[in-house]
PDB file of N, CA and C in Angstrom:
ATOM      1  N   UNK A   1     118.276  47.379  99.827  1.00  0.00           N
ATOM      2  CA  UNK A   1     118.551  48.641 100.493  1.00  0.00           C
ATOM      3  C   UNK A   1     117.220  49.264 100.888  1.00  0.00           C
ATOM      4  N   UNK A   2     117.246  49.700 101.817  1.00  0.00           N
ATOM      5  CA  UNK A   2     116.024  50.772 102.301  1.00  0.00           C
ATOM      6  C   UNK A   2     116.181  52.510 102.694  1.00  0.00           C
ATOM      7  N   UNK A   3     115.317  53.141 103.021  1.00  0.00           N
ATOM      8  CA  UNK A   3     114.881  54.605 103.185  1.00  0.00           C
ATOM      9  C   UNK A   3     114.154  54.498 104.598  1.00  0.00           C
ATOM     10  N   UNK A   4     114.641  54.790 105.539  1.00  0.00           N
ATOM     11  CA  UNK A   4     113.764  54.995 106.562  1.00  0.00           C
ATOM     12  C   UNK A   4     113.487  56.608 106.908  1.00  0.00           C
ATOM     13  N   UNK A   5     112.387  57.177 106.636  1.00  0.00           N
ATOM     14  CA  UNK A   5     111.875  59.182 107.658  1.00  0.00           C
ATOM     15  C   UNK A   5     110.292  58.843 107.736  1.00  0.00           C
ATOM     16  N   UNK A   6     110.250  60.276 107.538  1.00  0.00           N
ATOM     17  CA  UNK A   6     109.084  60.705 106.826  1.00  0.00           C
ATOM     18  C   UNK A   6     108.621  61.676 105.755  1.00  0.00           C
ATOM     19  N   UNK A   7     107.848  61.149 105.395  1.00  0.00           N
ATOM     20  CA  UNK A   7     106.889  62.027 103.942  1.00  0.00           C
ATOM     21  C   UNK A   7     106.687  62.652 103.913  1.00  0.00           C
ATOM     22  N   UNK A   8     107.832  63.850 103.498  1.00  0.00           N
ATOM     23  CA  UNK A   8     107.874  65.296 103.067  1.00  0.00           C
ATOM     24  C   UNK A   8     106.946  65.846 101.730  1.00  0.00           C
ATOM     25  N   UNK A   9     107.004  64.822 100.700  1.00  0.00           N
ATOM     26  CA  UNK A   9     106.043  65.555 100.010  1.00  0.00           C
ATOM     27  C   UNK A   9     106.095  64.574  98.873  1.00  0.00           C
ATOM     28  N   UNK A  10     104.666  64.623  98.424  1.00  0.00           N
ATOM     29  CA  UNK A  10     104.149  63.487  97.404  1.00  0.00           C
ATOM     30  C   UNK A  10     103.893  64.066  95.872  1.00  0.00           C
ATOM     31  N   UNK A  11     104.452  63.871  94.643  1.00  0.00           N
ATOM     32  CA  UNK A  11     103.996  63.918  93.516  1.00  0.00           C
ATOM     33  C   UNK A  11     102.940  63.488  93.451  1.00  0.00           C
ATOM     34  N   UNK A  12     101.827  63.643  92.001  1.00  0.00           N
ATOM     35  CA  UNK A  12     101.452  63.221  91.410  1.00  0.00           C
ATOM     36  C   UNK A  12     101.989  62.075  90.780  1.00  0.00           C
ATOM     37  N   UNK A  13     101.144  61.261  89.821  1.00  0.00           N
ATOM     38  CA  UNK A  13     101.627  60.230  88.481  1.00  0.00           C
ATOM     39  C   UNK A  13     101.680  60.948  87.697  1.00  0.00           C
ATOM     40  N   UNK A  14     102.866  61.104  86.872  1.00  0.00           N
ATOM     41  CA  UNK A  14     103.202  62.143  85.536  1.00  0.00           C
ATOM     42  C   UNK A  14     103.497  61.163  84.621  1.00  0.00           C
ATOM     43  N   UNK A  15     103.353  61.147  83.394  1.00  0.00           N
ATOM     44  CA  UNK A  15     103.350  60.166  82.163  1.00  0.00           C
ATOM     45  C   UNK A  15     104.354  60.952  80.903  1.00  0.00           C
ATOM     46  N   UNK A  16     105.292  60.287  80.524  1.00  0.00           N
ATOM     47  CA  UNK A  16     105.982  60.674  79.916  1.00  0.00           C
ATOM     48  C   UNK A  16     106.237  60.385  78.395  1.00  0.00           C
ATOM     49  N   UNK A  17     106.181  60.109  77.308  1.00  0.00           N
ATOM     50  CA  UNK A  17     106.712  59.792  76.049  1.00  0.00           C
ATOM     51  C   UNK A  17     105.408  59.391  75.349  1.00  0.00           C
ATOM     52  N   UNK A  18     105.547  58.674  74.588  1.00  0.00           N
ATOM     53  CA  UNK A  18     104.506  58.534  73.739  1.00  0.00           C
ATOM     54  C   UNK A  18     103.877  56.941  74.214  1.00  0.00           C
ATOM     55  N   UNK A  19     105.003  56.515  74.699  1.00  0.00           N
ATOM     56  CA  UNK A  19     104.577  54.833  75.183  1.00  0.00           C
ATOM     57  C   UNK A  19     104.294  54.609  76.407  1.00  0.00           C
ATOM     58  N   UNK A  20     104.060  55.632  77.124  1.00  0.00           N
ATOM     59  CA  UNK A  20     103.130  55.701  78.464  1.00  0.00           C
ATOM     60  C   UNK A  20     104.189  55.457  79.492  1.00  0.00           C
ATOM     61  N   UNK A  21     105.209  55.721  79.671  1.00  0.00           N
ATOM     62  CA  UNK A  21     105.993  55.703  81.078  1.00  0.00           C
ATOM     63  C   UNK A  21     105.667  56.440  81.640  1.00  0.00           C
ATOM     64  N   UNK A  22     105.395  55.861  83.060  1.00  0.00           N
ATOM     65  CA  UNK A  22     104.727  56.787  84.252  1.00  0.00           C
ATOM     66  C   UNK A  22     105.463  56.732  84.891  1.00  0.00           C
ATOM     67  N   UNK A  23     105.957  57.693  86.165  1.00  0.00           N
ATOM     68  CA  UNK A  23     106.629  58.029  87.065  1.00  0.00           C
ATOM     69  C   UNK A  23     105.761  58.643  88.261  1.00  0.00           C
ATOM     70  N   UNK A  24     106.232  58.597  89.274  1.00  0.00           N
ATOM     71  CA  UNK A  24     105.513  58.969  90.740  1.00  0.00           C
ATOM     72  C   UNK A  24     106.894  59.343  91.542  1.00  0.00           C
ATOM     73  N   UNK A  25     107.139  60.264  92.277  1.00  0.00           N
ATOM     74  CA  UNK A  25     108.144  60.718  93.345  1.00  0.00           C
ATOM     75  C   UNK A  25     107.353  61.514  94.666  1.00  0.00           C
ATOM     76  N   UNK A  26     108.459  60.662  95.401  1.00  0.00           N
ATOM     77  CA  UNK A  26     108.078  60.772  96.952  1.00  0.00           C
ATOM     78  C   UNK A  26     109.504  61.455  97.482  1.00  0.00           C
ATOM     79  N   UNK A  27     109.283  62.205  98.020  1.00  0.00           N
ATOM     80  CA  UNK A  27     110.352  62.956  99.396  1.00  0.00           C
ATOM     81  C   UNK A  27     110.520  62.103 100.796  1.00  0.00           C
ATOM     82  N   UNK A  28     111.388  61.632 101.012  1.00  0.00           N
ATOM     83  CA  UNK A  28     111.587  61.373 102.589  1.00  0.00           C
ATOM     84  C   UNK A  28     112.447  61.808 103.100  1.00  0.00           C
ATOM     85  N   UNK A  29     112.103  62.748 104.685  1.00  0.00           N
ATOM     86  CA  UNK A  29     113.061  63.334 105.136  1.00  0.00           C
ATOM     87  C   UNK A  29     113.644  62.100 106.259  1.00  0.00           C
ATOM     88  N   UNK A  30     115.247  61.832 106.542  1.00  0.00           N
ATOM     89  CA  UNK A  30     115.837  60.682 106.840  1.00  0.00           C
ATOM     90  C   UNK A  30     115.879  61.346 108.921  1.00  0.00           C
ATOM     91  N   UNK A  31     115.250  60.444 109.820  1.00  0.00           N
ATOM     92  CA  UNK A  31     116.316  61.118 111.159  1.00  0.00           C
ATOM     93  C   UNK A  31     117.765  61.077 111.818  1.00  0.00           C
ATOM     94  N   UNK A  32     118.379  61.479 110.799  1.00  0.00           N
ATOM     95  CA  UNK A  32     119.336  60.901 111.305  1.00  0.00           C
ATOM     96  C   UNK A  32     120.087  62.135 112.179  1.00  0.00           C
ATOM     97  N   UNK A  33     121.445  62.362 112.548  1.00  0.00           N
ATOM     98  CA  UNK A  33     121.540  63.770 113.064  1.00  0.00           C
ATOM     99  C   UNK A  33     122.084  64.545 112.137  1.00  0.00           C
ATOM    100  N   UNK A  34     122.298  64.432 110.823  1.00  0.00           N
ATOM    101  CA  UNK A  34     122.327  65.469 109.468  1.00  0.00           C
ATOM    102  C   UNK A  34     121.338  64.924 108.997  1.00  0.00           C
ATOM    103  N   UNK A  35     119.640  65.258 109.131  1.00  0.00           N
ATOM    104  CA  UNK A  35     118.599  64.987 108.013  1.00  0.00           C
ATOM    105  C   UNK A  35     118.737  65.203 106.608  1.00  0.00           C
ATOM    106  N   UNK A  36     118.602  63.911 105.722  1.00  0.00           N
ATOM    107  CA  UNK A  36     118.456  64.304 104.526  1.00  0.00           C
ATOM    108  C   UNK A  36     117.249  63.819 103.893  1.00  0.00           C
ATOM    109  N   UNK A  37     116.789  64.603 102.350  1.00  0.00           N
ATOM    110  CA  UNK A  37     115.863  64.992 101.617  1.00  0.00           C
ATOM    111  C   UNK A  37     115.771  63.831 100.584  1.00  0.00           C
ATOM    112  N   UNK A  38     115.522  62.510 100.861  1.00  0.00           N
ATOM    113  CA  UNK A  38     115.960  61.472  99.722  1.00  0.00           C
ATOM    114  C   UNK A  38     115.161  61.841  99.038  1.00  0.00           C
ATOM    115  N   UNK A  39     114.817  62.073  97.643  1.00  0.00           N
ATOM    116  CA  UNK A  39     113.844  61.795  96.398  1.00  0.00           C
ATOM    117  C   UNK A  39     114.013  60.387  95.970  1.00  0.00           C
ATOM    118  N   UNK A  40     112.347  59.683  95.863  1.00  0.00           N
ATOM    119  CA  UNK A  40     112.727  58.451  95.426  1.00  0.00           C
ATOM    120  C   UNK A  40     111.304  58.347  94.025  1.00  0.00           C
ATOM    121  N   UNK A  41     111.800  57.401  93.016  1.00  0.00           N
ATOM    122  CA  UNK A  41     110.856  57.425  92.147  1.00  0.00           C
ATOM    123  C   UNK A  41     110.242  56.068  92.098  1.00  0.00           C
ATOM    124  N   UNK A  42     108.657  56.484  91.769  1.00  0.00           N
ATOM    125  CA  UNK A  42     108.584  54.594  91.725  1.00  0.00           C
ATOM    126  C   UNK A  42     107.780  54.719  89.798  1.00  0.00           C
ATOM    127  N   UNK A  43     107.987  53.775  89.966  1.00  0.00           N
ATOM    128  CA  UNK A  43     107.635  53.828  88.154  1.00  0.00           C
ATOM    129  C   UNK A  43     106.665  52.704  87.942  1.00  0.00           C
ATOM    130  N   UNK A  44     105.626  52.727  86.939  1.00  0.00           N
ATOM    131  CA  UNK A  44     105.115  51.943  85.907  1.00  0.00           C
ATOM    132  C   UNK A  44     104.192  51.980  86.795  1.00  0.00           C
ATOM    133  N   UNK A  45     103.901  50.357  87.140  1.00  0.00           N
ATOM    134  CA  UNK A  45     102.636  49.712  87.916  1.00  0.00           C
ATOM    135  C   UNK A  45     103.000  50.080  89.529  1.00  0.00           C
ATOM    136  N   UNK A  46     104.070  50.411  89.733  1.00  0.00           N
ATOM    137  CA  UNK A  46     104.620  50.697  91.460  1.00  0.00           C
ATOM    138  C   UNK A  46     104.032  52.214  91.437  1.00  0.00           C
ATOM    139  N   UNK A  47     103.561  53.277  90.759  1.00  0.00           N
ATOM    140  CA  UNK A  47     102.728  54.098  91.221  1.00  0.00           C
ATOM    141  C   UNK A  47     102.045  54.366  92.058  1.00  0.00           C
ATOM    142  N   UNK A  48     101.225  53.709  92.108  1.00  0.00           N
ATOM    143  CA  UNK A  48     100.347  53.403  92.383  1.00  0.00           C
ATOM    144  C   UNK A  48      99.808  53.229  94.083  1.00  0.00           C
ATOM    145  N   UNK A  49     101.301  52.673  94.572  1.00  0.00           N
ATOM    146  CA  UNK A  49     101.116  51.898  95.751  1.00  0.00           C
ATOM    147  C   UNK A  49     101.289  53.076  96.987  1.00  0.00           C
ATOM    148  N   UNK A  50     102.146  54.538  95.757  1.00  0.00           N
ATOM    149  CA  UNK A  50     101.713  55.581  97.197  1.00  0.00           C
ATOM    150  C   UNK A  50     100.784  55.854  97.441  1.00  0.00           C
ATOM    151  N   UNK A  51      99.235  55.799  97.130  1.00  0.00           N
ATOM    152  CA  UNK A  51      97.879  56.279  96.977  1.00  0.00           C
ATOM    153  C   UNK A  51      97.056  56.255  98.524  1.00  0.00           C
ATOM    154  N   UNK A  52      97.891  55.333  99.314  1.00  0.00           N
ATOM    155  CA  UNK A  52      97.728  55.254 101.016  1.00  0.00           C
ATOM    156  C   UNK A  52      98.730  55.544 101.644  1.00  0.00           C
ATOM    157  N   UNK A  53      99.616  56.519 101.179  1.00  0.00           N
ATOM    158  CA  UNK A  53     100.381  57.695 101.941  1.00  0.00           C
ATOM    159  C   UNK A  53      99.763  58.945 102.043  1.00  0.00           C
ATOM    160  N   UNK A  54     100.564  58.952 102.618  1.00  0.00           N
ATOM    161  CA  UNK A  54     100.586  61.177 103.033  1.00  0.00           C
ATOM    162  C   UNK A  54     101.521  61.724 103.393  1.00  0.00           C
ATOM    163  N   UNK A  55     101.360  62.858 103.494  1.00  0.00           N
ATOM    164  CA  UNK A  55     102.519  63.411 104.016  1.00  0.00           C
ATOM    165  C   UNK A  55     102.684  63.705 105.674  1.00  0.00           C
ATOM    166  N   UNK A  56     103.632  63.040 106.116  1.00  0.00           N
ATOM    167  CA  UNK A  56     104.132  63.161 107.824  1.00  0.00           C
ATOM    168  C   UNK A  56     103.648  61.771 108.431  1.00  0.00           C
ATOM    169  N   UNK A  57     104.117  60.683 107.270  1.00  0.00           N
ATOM    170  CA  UNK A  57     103.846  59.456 107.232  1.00  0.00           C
ATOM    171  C   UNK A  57     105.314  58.809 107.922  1.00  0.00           C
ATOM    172  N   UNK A  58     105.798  58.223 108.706  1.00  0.00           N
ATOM    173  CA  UNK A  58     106.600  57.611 108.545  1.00  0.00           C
ATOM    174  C   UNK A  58     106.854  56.346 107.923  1.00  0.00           C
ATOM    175  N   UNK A  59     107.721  56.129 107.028  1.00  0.00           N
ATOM    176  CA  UNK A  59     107.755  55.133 106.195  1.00  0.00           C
ATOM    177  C   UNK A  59     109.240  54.158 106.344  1.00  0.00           C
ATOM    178  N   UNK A  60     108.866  52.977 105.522  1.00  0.00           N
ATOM    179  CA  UNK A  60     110.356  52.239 105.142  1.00  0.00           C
ATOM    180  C   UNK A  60     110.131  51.941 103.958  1.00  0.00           C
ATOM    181  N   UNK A  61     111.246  52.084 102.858  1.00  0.00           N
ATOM    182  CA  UNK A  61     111.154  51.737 101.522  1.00  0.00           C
ATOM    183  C   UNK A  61     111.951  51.202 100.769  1.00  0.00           C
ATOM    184  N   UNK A  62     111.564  49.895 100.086  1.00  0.00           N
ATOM    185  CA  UNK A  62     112.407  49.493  99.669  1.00  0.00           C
ATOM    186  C   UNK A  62     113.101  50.235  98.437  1.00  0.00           C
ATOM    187  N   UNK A  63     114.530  50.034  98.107  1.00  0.00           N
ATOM    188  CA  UNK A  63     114.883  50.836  97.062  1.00  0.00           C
ATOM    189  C   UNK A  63     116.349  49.849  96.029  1.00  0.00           C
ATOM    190  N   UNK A  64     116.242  50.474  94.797  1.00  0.00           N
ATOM    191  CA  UNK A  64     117.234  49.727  93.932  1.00  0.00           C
ATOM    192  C   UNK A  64     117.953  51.215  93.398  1.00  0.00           C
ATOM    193  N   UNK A  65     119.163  51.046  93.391  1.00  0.00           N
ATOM    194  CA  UNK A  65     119.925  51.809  92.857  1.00  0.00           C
ATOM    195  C   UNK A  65     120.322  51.924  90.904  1.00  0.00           C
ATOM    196  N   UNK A  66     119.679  52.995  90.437  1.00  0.00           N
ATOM    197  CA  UNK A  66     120.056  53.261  88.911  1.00  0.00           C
ATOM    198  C   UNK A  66     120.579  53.758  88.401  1.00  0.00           C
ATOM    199  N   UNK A  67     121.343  52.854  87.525  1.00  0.00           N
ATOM    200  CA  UNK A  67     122.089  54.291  86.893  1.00  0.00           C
ATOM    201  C   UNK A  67     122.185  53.905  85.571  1.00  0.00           C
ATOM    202  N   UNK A  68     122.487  55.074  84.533  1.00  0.00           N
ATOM    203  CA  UNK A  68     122.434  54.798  83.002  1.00  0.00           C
ATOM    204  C   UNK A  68     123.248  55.718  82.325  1.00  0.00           C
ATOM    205  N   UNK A  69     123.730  55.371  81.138  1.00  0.00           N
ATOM    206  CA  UNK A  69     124.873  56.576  80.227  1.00  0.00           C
ATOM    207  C   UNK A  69     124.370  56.767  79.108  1.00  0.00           C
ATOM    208  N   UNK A  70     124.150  58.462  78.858  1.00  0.00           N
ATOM    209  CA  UNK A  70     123.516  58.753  78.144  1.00  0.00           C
ATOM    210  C   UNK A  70     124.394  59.554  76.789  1.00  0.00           C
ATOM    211  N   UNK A  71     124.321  59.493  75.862  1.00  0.00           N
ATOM    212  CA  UNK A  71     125.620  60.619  74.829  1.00  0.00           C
ATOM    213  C   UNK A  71     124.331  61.487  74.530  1.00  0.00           C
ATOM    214  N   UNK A  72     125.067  62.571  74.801  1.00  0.00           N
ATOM    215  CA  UNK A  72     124.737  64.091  74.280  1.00  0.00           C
ATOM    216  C   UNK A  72     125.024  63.878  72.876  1.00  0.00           C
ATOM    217  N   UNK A  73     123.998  65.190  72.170  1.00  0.00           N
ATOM    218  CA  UNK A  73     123.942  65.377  70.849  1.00  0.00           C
ATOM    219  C   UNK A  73     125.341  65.832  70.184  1.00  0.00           C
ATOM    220  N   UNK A  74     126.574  66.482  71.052  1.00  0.00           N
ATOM    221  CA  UNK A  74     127.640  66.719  70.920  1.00  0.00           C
ATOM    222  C   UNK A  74     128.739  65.890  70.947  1.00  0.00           C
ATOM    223  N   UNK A  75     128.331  64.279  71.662  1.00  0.00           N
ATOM    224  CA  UNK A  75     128.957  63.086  71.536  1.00  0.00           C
ATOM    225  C   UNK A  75     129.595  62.892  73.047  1.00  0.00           C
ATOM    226  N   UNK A  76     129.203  63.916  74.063  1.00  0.00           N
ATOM    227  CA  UNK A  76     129.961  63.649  75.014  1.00  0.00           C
ATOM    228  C   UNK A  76     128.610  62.565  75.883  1.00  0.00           C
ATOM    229  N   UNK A  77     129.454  61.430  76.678  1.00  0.00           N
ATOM    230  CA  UNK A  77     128.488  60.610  77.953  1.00  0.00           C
ATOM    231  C   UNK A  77     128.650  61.213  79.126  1.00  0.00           C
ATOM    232  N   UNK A  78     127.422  61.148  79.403  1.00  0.00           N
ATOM    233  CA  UNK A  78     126.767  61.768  81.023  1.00  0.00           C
ATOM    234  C   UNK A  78     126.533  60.232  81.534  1.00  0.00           C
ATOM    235  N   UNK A  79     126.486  60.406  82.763  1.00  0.00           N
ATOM    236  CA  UNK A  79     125.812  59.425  83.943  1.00  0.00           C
ATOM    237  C   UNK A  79     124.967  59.852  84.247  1.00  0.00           C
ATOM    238  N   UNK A  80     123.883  59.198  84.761  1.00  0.00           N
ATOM    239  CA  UNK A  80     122.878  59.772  85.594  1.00  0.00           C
ATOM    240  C   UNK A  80     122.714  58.839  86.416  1.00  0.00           C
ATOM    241  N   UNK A  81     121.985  58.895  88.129  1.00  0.00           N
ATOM    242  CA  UNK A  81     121.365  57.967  88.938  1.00  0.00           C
ATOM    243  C   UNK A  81     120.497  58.794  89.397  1.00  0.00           C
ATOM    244  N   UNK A  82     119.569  57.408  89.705  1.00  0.00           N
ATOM    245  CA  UNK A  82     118.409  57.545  90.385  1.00  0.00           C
ATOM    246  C   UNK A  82     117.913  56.352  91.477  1.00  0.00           C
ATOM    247  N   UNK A  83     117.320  56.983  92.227  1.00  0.00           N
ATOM    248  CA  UNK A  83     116.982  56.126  93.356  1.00  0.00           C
ATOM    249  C   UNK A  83     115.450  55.276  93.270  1.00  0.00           C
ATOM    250  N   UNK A  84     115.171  54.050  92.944  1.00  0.00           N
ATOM    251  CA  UNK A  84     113.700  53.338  92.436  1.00  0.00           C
ATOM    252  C   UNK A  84     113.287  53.074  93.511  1.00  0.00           C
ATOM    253  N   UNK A  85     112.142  53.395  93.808  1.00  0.00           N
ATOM    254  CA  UNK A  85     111.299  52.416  95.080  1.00  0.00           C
ATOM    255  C   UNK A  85     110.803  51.591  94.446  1.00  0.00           C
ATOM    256  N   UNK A  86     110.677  50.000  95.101  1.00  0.00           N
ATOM    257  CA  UNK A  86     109.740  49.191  95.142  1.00  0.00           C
ATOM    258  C   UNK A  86     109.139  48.620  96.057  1.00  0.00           C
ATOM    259  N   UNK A  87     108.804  49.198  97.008  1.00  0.00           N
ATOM    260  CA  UNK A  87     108.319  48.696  98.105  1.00  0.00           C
ATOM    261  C   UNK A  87     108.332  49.892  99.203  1.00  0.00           C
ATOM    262  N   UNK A  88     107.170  49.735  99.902  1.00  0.00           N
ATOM    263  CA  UNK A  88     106.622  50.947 100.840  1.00  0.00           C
ATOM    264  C   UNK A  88     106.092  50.193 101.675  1.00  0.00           C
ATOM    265  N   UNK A  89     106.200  50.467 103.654  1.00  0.00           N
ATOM    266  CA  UNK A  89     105.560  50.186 104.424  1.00  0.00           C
ATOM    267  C   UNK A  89     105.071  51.077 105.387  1.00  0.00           C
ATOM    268  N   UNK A  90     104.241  51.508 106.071  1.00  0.00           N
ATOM    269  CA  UNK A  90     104.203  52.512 107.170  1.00  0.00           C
ATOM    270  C   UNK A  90     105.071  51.937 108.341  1.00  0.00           C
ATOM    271  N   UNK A  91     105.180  52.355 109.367  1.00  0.00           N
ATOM    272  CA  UNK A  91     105.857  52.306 110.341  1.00  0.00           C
ATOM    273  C   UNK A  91     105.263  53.095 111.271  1.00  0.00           C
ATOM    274  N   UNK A  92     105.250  52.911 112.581  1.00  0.00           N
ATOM    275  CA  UNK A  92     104.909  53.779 114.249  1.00  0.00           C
ATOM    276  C   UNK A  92     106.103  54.245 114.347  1.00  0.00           C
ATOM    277  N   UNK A  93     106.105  55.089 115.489  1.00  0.00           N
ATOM    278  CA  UNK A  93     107.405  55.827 115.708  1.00  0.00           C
ATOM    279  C   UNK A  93     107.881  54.689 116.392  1.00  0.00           C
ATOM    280  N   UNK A  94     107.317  53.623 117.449  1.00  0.00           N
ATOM    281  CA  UNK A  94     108.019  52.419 118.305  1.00  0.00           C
ATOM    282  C   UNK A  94     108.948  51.918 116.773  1.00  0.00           C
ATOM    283  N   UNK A  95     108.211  51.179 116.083  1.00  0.00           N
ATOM    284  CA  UNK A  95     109.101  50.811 114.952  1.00  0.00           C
ATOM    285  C   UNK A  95     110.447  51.776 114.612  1.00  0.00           C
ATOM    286  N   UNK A  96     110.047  52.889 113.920  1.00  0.00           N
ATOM    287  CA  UNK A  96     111.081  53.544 113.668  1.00  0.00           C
ATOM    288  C   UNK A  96     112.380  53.894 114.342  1.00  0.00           C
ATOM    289  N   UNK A  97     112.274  53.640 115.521  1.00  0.00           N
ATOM    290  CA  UNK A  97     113.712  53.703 116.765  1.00  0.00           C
ATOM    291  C   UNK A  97     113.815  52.474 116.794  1.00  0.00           C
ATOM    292  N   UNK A  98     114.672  51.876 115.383  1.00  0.00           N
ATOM    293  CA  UNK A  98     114.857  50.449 115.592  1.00  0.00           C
ATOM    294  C   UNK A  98     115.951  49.627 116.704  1.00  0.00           C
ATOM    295  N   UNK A  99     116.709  50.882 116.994  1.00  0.00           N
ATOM    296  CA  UNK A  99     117.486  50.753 118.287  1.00  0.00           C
ATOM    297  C   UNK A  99     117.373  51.846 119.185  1.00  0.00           C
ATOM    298  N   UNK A 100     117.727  51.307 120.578  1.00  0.00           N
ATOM    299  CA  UNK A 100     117.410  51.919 121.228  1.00  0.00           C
ATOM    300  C   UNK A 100     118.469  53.225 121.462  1.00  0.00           C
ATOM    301  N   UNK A 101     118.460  54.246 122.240  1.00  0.00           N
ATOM    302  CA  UNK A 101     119.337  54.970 122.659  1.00  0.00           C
ATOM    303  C   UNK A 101     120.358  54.568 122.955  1.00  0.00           C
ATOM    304  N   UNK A 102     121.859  54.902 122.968  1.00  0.00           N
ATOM    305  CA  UNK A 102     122.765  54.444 123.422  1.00  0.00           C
ATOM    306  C   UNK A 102     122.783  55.649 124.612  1.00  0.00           C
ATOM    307  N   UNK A 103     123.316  54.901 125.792  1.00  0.00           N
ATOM    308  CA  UNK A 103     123.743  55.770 127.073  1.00  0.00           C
ATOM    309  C   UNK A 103     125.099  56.834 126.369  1.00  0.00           C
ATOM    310  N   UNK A 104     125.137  57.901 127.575  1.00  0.00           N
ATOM    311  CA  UNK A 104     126.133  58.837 127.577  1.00  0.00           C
ATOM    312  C   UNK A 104     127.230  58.315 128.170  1.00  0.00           C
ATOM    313  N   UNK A 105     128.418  58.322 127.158  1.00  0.00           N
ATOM    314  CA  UNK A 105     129.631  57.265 127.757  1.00  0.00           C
ATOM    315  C   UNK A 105     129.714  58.052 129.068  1.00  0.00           C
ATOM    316  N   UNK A 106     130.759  57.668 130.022  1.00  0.00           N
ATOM    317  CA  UNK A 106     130.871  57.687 131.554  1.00  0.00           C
ATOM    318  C   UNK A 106     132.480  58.335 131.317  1.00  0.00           C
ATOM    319  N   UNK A 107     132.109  59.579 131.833  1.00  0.00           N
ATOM    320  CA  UNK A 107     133.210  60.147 131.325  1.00  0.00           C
ATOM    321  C   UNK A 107     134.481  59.890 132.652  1.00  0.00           C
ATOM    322  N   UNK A 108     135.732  59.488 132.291  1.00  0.00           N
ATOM    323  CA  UNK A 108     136.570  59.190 132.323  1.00  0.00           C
ATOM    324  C   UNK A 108     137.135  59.128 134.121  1.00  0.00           C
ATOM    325  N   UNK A 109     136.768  60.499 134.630  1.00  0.00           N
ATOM    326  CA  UNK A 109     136.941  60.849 136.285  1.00  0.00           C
ATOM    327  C   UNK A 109     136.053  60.349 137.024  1.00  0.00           C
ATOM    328  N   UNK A 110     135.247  59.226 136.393  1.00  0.00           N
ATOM    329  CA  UNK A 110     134.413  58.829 137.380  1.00  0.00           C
ATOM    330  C   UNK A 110     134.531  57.022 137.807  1.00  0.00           C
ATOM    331  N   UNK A 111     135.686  56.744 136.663  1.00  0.00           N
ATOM    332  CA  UNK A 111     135.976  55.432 136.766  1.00  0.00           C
ATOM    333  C   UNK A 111     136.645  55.033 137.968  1.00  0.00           C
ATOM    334  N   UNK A 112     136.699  54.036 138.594  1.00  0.00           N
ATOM    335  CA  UNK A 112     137.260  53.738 140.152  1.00  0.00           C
ATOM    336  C   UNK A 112     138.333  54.061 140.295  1.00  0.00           C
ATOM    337  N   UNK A 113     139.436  54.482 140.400  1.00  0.00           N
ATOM    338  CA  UNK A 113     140.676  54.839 140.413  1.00  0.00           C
ATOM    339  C   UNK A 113     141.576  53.754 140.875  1.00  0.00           C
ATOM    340  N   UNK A 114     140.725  52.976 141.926  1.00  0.00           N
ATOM    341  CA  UNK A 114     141.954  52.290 142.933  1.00  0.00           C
ATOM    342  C   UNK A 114     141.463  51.024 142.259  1.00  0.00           C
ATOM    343  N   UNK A 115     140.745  50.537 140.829  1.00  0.00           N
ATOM    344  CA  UNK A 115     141.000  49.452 140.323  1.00  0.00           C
ATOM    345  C   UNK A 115     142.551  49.083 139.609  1.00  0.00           C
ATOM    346  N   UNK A 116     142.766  48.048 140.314  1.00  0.00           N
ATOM    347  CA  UNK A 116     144.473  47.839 140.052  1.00  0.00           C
ATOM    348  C   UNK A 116     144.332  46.804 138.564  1.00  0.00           C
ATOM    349  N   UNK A 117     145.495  46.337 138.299  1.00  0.00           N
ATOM    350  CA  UNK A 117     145.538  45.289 137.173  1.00  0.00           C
ATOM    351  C   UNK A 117     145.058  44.122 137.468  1.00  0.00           C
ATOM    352  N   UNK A 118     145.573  43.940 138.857  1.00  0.00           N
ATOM    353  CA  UNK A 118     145.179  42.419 139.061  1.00  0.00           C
ATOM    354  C   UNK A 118     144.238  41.992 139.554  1.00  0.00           C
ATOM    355  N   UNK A 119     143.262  42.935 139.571  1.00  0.00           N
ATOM    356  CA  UNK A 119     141.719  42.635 139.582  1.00  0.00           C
ATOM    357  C   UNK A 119     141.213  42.374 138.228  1.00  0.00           C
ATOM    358  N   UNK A 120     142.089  42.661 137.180  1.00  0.00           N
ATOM    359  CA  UNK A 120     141.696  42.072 136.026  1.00  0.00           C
ATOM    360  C   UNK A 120     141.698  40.402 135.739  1.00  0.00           C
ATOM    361  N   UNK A 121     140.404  40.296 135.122  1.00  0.00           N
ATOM    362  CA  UNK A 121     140.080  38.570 135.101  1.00  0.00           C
ATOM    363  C   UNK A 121     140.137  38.052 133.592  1.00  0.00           C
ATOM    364  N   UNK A 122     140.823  39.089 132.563  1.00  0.00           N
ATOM    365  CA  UNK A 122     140.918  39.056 131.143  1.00  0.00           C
ATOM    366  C   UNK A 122     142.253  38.099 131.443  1.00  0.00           C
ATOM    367  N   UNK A 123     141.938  36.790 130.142  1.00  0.00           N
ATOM    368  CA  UNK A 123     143.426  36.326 130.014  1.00  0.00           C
ATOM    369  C   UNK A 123     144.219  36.284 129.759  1.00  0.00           C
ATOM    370  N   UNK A 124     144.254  37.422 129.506  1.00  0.00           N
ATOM    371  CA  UNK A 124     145.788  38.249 128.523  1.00  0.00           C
ATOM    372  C   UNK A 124     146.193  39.574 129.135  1.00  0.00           C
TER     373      UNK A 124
END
C-alpha cells in the first residue's frame, strides 16, 4: 500500500521505554478532491530515512497497516491502528499526476441526433 501528497509536517525521533523504541511521524496531506491529513509512523532504524525530507515535499510512501489489542487495567480490550512507513520516495509534480486528466463528459445535447441504430457496427 502507499501514501501519495505532501509534507505537512515532520516530527522529531522521540524514544520511548526503557529499551529504546524510537518513533518518527510524518504528516501527508493526500490531493485528492476531499484532502486528507494521513499521520504515518516510521519506527526503529526507518527513522531515520526522513532526515532528506521537508516540509512541501511531495512524496510516495510505502506503508503497512497495524493493529494490536490491548486490555485495560479494568479488563476491558481496546484496538488500536496505526499506519507504519517503510519506505519514502520524493516525487516531481510530473510524477505525482500519475494520470492524466480525464476530459469533461460531452454533455448529452450535443450528441448527433440523426445517428440511427443501424449505423451501429456493435454485434449485438
Amino acid at each position: 500500500m502507499e501514501v501519495i501528497g505532501k509534507i505537512k509536517w515532520i516530527d522529531e525521533i522521540r524514544e520511548y521505554g526503557s529499551n529504546g523504541f524510537k518513533k518518527r511521524e510524518v504528516v501527508v496531506t493526500t490531493e485528492d478532491q476531499y484532502p486528507q491529513h494521513i499521520l504515518v509512523e516510521f519506527v526503529q532504524d526507518k527513522c531515520e530515512i526522513l532526515n532528506s525530507f521537508q516540509i512541501g515535499n511531495n512524496v510516495k510512501i510505502g506503508i503497512n497497516l497495524r493493529g494490536r489489542e490491548w486490555t485495560n487495567p479494568e479488563g476491558q480490550v481496546k484496538y488500536f491502528n496505526s499506519i507504519q512507513g517503510w519506505r519514502i520516495d520524493l516525487i516531481d509534480d510530473e510524477t505525482s499526476q500519475e494520470l492524466p486528466p480525464m476530459p469533461p463528459p460531452i454533455p448529452s445535447e450535443n450528441i448527433d441526433k440523426n445517428q440511427s441504430e443501424e449505423e451501429d457496427d456493435l454485434p449485438f
